[in-house]
PDB file of N, CA and C in Angstrom:
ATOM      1  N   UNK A   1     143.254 180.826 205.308  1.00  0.00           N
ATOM      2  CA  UNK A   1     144.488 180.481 204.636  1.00  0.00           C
ATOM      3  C   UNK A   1     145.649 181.057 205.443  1.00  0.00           C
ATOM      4  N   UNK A   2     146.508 180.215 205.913  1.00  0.00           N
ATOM      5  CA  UNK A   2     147.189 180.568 207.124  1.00  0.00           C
ATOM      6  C   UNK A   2     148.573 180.294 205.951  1.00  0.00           C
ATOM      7  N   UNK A   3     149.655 181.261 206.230  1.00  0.00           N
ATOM      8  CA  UNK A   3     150.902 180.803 205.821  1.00  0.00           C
ATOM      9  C   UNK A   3     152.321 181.281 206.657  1.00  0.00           C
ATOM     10  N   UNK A   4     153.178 180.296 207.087  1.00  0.00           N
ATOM     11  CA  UNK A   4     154.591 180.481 207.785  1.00  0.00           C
ATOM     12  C   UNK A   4     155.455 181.165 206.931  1.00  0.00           C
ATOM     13  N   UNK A   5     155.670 181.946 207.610  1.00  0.00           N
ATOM     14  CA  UNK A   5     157.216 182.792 207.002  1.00  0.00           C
ATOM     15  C   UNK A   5     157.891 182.719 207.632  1.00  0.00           C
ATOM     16  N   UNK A   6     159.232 182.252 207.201  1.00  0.00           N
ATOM     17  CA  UNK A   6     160.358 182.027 207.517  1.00  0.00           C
ATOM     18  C   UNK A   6     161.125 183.103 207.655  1.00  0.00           C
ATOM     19  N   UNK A   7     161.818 183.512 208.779  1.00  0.00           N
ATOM     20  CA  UNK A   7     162.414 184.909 208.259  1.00  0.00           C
ATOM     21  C   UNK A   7     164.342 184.468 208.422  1.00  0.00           C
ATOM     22  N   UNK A   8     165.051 185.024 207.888  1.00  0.00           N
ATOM     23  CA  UNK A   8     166.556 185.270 207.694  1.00  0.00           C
ATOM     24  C   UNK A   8     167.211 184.812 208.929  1.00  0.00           C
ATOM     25  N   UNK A   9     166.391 185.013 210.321  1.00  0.00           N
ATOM     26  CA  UNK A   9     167.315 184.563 211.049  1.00  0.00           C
ATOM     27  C   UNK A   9     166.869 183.118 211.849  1.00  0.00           C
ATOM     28  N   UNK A  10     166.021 182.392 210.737  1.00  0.00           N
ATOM     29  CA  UNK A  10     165.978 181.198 211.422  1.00  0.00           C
ATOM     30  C   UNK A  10     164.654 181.561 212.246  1.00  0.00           C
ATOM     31  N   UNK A  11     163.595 182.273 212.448  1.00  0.00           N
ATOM     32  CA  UNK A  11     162.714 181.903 213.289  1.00  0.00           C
ATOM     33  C   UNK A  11     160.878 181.925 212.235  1.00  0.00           C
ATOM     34  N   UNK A  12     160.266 182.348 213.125  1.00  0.00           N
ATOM     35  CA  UNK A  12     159.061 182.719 212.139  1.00  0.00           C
ATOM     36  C   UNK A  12     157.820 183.388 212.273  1.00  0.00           C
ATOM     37  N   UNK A  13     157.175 183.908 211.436  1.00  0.00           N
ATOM     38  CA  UNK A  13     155.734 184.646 212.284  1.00  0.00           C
ATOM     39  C   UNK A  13     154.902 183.804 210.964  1.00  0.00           C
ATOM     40  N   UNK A  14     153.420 184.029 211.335  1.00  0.00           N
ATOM     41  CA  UNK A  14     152.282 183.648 210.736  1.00  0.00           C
ATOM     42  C   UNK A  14     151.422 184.681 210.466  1.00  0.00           C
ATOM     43  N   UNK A  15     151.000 184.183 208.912  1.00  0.00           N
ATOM     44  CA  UNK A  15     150.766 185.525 208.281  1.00  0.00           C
ATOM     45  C   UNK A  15     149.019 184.751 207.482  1.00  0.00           C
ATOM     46  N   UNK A  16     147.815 185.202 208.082  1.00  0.00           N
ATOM     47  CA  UNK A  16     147.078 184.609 207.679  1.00  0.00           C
ATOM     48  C   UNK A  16     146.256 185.736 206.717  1.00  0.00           C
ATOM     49  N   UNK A  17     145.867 184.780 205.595  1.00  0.00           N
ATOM     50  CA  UNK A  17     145.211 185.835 204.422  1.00  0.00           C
ATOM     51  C   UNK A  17     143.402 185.775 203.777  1.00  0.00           C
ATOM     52  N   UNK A  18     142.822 186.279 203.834  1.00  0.00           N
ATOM     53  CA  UNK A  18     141.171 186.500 203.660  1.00  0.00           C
ATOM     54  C   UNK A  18     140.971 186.130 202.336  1.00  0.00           C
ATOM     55  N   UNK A  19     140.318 185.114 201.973  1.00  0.00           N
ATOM     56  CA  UNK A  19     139.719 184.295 200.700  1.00  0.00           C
ATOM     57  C   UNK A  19     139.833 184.829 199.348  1.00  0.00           C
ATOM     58  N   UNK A  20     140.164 184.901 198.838  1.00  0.00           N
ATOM     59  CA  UNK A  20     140.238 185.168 197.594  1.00  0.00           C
ATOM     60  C   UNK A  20     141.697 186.608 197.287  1.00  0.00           C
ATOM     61  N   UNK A  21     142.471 186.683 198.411  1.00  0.00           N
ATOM     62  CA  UNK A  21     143.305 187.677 198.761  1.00  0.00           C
ATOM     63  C   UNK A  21     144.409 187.717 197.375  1.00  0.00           C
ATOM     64  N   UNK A  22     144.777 186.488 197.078  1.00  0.00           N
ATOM     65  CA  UNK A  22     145.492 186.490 195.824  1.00  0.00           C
ATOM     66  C   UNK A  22     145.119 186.999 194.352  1.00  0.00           C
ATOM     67  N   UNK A  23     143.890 187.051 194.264  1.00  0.00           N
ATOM     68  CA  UNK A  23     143.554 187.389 193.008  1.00  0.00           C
ATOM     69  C   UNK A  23     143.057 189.488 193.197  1.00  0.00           C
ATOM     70  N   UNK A  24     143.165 189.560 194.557  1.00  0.00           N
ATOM     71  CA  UNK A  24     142.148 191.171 194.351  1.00  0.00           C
ATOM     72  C   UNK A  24     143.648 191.836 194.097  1.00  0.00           C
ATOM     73  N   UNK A  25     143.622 193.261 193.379  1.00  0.00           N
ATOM     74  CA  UNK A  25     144.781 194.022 193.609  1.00  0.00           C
ATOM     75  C   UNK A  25     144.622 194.823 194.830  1.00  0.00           C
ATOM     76  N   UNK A  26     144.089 194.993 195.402  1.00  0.00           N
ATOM     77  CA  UNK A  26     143.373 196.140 196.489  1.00  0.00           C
ATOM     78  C   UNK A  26     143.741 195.126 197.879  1.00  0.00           C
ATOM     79  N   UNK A  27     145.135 195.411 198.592  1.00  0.00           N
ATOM     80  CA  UNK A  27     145.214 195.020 199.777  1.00  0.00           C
ATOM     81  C   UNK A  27     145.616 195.657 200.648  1.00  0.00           C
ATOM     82  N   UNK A  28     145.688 195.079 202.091  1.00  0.00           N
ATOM     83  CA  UNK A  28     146.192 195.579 203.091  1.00  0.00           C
ATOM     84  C   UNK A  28     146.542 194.729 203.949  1.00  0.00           C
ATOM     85  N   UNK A  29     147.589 195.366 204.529  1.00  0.00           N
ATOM     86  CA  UNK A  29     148.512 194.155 205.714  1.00  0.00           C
ATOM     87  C   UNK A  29     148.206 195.101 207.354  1.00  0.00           C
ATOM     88  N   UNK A  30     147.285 193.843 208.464  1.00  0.00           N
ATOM     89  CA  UNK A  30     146.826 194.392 209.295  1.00  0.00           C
ATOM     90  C   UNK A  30     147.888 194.286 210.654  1.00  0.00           C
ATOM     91  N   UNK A  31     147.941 194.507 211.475  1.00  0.00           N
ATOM     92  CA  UNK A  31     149.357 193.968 211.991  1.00  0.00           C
ATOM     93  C   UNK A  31     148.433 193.962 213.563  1.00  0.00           C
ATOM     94  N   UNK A  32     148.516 193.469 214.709  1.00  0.00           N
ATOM     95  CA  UNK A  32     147.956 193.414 215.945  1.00  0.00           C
ATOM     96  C   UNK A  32     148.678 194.567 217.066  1.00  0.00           C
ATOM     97  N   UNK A  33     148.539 194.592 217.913  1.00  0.00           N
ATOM     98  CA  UNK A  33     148.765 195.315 219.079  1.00  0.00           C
ATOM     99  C   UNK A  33     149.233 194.510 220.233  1.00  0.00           C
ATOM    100  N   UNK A  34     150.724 195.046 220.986  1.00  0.00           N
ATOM    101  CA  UNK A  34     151.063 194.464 222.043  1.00  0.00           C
ATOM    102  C   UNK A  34     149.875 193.349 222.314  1.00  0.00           C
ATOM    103  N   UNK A  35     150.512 191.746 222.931  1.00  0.00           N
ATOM    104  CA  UNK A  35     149.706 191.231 223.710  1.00  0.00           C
ATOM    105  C   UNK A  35     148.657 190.552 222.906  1.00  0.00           C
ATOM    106  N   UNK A  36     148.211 190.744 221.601  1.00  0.00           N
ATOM    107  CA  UNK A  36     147.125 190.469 220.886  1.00  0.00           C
ATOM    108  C   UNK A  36     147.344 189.481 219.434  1.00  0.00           C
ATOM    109  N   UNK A  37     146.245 189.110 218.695  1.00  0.00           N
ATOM    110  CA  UNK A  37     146.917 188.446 217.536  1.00  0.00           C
ATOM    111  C   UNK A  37     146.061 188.553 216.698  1.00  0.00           C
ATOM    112  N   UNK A  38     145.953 187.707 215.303  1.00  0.00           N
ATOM    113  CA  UNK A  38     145.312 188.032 214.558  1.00  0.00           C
ATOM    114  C   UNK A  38     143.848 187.786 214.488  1.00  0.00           C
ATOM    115  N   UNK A  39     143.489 187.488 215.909  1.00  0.00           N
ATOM    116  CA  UNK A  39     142.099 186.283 216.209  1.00  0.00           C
ATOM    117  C   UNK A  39     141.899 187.731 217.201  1.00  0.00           C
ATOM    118  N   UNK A  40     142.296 189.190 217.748  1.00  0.00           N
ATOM    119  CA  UNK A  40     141.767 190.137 218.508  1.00  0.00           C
ATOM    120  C   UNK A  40     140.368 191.147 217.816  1.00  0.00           C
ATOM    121  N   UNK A  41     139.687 191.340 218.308  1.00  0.00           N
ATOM    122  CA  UNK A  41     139.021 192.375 218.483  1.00  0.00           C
ATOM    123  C   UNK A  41     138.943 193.399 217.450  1.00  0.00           C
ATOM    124  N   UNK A  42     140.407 193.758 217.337  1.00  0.00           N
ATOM    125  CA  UNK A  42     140.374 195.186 216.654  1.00  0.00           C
ATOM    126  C   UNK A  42     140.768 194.830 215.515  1.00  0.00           C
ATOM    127  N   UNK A  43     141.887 193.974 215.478  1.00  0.00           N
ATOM    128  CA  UNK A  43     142.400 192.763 214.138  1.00  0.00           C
ATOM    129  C   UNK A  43     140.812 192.849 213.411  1.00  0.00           C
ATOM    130  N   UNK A  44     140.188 192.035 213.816  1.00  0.00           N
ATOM    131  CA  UNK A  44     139.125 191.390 213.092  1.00  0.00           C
ATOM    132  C   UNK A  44     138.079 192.096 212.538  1.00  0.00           C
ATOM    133  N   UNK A  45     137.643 193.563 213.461  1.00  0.00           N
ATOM    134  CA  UNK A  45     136.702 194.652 212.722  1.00  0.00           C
ATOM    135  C   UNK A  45     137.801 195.084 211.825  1.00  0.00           C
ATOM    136  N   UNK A  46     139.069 195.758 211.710  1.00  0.00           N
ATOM    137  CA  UNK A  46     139.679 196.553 210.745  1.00  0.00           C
ATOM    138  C   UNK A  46     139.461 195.315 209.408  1.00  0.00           C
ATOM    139  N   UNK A  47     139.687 194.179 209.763  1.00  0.00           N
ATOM    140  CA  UNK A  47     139.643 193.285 208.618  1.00  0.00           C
ATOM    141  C   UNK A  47     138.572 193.149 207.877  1.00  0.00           C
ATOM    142  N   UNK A  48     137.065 193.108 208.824  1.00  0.00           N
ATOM    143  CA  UNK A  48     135.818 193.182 208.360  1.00  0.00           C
ATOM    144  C   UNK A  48     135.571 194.468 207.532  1.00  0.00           C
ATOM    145  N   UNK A  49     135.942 195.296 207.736  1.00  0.00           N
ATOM    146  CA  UNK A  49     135.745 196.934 207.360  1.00  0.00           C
ATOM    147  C   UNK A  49     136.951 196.822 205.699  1.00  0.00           C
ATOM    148  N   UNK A  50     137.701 196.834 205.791  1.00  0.00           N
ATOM    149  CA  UNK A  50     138.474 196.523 204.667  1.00  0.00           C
ATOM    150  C   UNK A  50     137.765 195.610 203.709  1.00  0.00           C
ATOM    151  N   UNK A  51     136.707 194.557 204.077  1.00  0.00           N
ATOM    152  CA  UNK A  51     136.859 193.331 203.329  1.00  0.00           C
ATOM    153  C   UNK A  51     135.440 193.632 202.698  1.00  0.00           C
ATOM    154  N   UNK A  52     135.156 194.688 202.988  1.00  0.00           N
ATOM    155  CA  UNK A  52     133.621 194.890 203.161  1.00  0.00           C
ATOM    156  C   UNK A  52     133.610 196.279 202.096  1.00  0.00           C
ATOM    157  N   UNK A  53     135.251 196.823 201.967  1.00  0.00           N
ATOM    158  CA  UNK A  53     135.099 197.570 200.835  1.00  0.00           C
ATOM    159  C   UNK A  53     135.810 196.943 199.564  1.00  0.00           C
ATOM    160  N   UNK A  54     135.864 195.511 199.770  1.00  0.00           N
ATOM    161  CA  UNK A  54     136.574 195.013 198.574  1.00  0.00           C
ATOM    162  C   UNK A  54     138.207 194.939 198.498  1.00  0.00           C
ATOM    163  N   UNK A  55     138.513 195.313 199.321  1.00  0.00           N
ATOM    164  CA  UNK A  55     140.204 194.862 199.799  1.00  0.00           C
ATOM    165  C   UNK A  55     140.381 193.377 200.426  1.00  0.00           C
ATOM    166  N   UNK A  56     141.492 192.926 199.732  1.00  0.00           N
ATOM    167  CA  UNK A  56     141.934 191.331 200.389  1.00  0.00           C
ATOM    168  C   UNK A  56     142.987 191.812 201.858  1.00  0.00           C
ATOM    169  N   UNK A  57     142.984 190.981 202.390  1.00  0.00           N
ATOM    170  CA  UNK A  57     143.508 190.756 204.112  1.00  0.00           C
ATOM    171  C   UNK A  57     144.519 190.187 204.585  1.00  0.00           C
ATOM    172  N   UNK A  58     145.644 190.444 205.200  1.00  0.00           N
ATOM    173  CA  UNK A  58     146.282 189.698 205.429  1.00  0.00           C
ATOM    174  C   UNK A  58     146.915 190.274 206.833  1.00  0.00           C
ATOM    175  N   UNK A  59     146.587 189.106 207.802  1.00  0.00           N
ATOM    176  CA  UNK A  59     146.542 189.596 209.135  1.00  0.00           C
ATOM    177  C   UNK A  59     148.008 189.053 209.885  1.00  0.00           C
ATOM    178  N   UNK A  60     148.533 190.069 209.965  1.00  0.00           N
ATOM    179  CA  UNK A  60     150.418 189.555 210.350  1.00  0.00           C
ATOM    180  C   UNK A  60     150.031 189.270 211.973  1.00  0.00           C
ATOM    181  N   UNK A  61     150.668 187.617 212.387  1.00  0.00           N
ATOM    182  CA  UNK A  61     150.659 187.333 213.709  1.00  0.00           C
ATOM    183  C   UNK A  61     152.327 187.767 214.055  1.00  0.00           C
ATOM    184  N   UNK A  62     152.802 188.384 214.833  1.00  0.00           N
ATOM    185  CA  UNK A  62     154.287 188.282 215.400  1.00  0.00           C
ATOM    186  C   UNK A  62     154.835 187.151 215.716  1.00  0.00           C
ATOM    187  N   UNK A  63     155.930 187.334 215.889  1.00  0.00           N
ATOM    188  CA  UNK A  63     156.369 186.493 216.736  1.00  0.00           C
ATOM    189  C   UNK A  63     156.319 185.499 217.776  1.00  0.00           C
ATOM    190  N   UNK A  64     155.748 184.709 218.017  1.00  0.00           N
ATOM    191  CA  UNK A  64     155.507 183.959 219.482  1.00  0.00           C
ATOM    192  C   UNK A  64     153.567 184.612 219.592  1.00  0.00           C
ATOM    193  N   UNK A  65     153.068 185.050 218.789  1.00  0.00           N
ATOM    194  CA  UNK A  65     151.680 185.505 218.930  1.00  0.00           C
ATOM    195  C   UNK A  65     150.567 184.517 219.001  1.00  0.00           C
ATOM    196  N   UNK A  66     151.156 183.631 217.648  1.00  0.00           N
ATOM    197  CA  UNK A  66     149.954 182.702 216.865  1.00  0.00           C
ATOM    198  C   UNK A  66     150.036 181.307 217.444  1.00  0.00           C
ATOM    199  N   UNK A  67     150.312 181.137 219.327  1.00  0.00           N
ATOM    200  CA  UNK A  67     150.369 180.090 219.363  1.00  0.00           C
ATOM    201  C   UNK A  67     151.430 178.846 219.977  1.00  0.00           C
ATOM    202  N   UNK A  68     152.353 179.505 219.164  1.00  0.00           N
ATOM    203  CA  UNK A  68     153.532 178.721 219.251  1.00  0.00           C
ATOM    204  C   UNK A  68     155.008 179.380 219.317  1.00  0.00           C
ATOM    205  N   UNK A  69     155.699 178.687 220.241  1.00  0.00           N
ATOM    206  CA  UNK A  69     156.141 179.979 220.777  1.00  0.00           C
ATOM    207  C   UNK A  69     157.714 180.118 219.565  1.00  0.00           C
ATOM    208  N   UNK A  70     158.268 180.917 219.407  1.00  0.00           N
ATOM    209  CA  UNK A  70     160.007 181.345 218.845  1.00  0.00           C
ATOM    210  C   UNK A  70     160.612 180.446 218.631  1.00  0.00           C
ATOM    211  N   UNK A  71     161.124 180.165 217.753  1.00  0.00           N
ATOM    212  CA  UNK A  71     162.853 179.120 217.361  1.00  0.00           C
ATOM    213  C   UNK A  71     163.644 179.801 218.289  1.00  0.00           C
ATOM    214  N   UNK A  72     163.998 181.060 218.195  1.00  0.00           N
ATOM    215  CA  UNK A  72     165.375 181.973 219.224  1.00  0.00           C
ATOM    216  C   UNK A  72     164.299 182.701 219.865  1.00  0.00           C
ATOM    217  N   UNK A  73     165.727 182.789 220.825  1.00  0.00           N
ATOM    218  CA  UNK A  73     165.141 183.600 222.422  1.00  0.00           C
ATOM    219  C   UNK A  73     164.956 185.294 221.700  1.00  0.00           C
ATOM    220  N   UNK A  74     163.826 186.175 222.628  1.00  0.00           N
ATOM    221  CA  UNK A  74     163.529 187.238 221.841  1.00  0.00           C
ATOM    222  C   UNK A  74     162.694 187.242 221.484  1.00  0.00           C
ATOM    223  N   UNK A  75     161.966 188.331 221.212  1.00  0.00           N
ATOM    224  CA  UNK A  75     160.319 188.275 220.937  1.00  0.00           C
ATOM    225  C   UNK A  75     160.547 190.115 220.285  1.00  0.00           C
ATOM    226  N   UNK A  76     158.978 190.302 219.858  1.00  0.00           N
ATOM    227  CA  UNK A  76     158.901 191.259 219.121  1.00  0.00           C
ATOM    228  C   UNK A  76     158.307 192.612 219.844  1.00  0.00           C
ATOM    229  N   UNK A  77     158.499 193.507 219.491  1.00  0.00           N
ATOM    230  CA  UNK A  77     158.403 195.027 220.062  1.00  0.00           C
ATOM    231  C   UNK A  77     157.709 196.001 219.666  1.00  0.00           C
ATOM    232  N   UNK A  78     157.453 197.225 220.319  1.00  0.00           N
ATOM    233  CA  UNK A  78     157.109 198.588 219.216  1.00  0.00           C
ATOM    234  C   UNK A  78     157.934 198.618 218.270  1.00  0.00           C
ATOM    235  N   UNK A  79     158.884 198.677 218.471  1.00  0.00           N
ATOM    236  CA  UNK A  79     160.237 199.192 217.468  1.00  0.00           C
ATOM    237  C   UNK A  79     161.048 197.775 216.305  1.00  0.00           C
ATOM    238  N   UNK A  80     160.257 196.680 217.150  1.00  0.00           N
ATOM    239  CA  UNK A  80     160.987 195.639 216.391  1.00  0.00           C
ATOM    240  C   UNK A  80     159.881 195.618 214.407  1.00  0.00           C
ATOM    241  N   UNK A  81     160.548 195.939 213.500  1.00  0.00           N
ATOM    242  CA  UNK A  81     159.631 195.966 212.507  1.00  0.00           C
ATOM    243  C   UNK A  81     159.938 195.158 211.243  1.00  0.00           C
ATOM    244  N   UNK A  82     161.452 194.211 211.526  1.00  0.00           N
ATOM    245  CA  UNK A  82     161.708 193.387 210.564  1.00  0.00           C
ATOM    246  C   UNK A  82     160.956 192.684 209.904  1.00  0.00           C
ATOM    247  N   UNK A  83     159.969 192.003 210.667  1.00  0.00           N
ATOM    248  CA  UNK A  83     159.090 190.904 210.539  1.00  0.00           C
ATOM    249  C   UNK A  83     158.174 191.721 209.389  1.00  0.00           C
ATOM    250  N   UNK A  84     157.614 193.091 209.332  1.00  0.00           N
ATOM    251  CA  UNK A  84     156.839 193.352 208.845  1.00  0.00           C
ATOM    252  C   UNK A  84     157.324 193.992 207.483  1.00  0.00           C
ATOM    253  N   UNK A  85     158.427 194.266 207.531  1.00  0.00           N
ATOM    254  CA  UNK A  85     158.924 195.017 206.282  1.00  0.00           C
ATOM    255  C   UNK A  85     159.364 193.625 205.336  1.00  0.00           C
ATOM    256  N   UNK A  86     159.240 192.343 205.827  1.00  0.00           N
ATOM    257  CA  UNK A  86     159.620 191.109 205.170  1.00  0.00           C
ATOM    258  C   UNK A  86     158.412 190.788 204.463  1.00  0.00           C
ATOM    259  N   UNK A  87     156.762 190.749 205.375  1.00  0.00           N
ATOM    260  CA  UNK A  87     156.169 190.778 204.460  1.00  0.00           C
ATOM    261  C   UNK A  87     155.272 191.726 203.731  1.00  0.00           C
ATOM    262  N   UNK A  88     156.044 192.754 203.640  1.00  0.00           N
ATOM    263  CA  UNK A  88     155.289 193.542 202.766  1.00  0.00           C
ATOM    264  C   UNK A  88     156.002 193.338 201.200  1.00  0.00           C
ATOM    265  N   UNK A  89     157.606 193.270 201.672  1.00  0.00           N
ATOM    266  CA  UNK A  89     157.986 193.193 200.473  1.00  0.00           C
ATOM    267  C   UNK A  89     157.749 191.969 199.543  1.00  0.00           C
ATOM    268  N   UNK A  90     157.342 190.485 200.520  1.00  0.00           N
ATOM    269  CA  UNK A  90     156.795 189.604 199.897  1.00  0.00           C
ATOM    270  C   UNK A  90     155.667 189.982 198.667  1.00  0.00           C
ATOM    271  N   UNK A  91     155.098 191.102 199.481  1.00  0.00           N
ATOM    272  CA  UNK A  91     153.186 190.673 198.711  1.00  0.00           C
ATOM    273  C   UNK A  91     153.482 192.000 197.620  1.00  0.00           C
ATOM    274  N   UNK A  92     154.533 192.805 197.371  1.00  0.00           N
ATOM    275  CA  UNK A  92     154.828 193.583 195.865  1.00  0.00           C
ATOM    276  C   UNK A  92     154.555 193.385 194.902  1.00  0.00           C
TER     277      UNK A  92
END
């Protein structure tokens, strides 16, 4: 279950979520590493390991990560954390 978020300034990241993620109260938002996305390595065990204690998933792609590249010029950072504080406050 893959979903686009739109963010404030016109661009977007992809925010994909583990089966039944809407109904558990028990979540967590996984976020990737420079260079990587929600389809990496480490993404995918932390997700398995979470999902495996009964927590729902939701694996934040950045910016230009999942594929396809930015609406605006600019891309995302260590320090860039808008994207993520957008959806956390979504899933409250």
């Amino acid at each position: 279950n893959i979903e686009r978020i739109i963010t404030p300034d016109g661009d977007f990241f992809d925010v994909e979520y583990s089966n039944g993620f809407e109904i558990l109260d028990a979540i967590v938002v996984i976020s990737h590493g420079l260079e990587s996305n929600s389809k990496g390595e480490l993404v995918t065990n932390f997700a398995q390991a979470f999902l495996s204690k009964g927590f729902g998933c939701s694996l934040v792609n950045y910016r230009g990560c999942s594929g396809e590249p930015n609406r605006r010029l600019g891309a995302y950072h260590l320090g860039f954390t808008t994207d993520l504080k957008q959806i956390t406050s979504l899933l409250k």
